[in-house]
Protein backbone atom coordinates (compact mmCIF):
# COMPACT_ATOMS: atom_id res chain seq x y z
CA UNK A 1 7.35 2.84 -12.85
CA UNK A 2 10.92 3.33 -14.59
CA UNK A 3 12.73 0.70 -15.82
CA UNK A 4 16.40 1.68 -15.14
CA UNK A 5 19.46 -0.21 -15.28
CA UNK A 6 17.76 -3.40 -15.07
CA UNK A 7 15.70 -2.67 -12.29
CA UNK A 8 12.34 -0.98 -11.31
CA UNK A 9 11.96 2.23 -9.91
CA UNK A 10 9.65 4.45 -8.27
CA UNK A 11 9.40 8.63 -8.61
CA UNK A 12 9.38 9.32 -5.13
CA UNK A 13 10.40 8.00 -1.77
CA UNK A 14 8.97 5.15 -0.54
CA UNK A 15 6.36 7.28 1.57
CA UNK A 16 4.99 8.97 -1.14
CA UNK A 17 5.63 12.46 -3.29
CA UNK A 18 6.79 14.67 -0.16
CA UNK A 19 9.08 13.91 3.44
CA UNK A 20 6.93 14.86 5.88
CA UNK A 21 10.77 16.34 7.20
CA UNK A 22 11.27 17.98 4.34
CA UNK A 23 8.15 20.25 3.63
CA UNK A 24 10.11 23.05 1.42
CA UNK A 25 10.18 19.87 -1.79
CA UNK A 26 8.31 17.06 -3.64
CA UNK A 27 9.14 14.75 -5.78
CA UNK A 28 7.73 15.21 -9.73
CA UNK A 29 8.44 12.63 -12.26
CA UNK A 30 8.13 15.47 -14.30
CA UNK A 31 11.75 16.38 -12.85
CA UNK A 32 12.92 13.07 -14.63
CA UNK A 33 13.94 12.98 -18.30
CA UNK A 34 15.30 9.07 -18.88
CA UNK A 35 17.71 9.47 -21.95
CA UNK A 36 18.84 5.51 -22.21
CA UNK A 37 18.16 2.18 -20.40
CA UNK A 38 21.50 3.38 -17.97
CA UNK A 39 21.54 7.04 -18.25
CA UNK A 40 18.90 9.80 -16.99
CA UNK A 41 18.80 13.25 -15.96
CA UNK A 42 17.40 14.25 -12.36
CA UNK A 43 16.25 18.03 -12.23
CA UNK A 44 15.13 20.70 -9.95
CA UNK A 45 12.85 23.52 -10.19
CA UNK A 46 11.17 26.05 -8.59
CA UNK A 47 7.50 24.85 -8.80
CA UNK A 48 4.83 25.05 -5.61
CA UNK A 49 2.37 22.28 -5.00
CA UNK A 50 -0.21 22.09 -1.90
CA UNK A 51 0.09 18.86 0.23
CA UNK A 52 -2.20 19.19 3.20
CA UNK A 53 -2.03 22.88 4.14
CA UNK A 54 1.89 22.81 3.45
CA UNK A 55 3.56 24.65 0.47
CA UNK A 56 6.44 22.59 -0.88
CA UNK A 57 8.35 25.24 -3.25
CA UNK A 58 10.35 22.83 -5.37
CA UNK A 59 10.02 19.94 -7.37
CA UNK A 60 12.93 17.92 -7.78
CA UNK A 61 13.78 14.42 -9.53
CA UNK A 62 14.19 11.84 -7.44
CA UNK A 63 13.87 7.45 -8.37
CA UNK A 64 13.74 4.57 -5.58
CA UNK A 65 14.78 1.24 -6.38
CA UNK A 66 11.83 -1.17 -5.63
CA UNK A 67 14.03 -3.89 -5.60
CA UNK A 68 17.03 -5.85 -3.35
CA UNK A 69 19.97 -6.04 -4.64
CA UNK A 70 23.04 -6.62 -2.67
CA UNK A 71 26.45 -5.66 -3.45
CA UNK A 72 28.37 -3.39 -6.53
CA UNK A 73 29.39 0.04 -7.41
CA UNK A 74 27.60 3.20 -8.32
CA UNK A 75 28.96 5.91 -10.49
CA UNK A 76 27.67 9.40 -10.89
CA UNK A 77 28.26 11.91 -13.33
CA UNK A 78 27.13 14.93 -12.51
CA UNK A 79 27.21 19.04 -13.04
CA UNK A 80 27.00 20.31 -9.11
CA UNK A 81 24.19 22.68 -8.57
CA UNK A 82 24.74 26.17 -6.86
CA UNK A 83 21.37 26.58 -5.12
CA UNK A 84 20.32 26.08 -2.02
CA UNK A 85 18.85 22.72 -0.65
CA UNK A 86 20.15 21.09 -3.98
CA UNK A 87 23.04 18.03 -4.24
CA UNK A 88 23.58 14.63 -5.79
CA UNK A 89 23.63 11.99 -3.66
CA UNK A 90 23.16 8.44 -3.48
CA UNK A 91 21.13 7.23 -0.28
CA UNK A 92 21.26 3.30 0.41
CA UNK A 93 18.50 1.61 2.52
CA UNK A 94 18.31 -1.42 4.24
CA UNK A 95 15.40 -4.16 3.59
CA UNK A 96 15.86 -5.63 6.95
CA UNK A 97 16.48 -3.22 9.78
CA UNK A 98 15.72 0.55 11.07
CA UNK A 99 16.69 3.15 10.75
CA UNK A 100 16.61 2.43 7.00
CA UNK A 101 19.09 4.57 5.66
CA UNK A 102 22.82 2.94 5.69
CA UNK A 103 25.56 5.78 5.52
């Protein structure tokens, strides 16, 4: 668990270390290097892991909130990556309804 900006916060999706979508990466907490109660570094790197007789071929940082909260704004300062299959992004999910994602 990470405590980050006043919340808890998971190293992976809420389904675990790898999308079952998204075979090619998997989430390492390795991949996250927490520098301040409000400030972290999310990496990427080229490192294979077995999940079930699939090859994921990168490990990337990634945190999930594992808690509601409603309303605010989110800032992100970041150094855009020139790799394939590799972009900041915030995703927001619903609690209460599917699909979970809200774009």
């Amino acid at each position: 668990m990470i405590r980050f900006c006043g919340y808890n916060w998971i190293p992976q999706e809420r389904w675990g270390q790898m999308h079952p979508d998204k075979p090619y990466v998997w989430y390492d907490v390795d991949m996250i290097e927490q520098h301040s109660p409000t400030y972290l570094t999310l990496k990427a790197e080229y490192k294979p892991k077995m999940f079930r007789n699939r090859k994921a071929e990168m490990a990337v940082g990634l945190i999930s909130c594992t808690e509601e909260f409603s309303y605010g704004s989110f800032s992100l300062d970041a150094k855009l990556p020139t790799q394939a299959y590799a972009w900041p992004a915030f995703w927001m999910w619903s609690w209460y309804s599917w699909p979970p994602e809200i774009d």
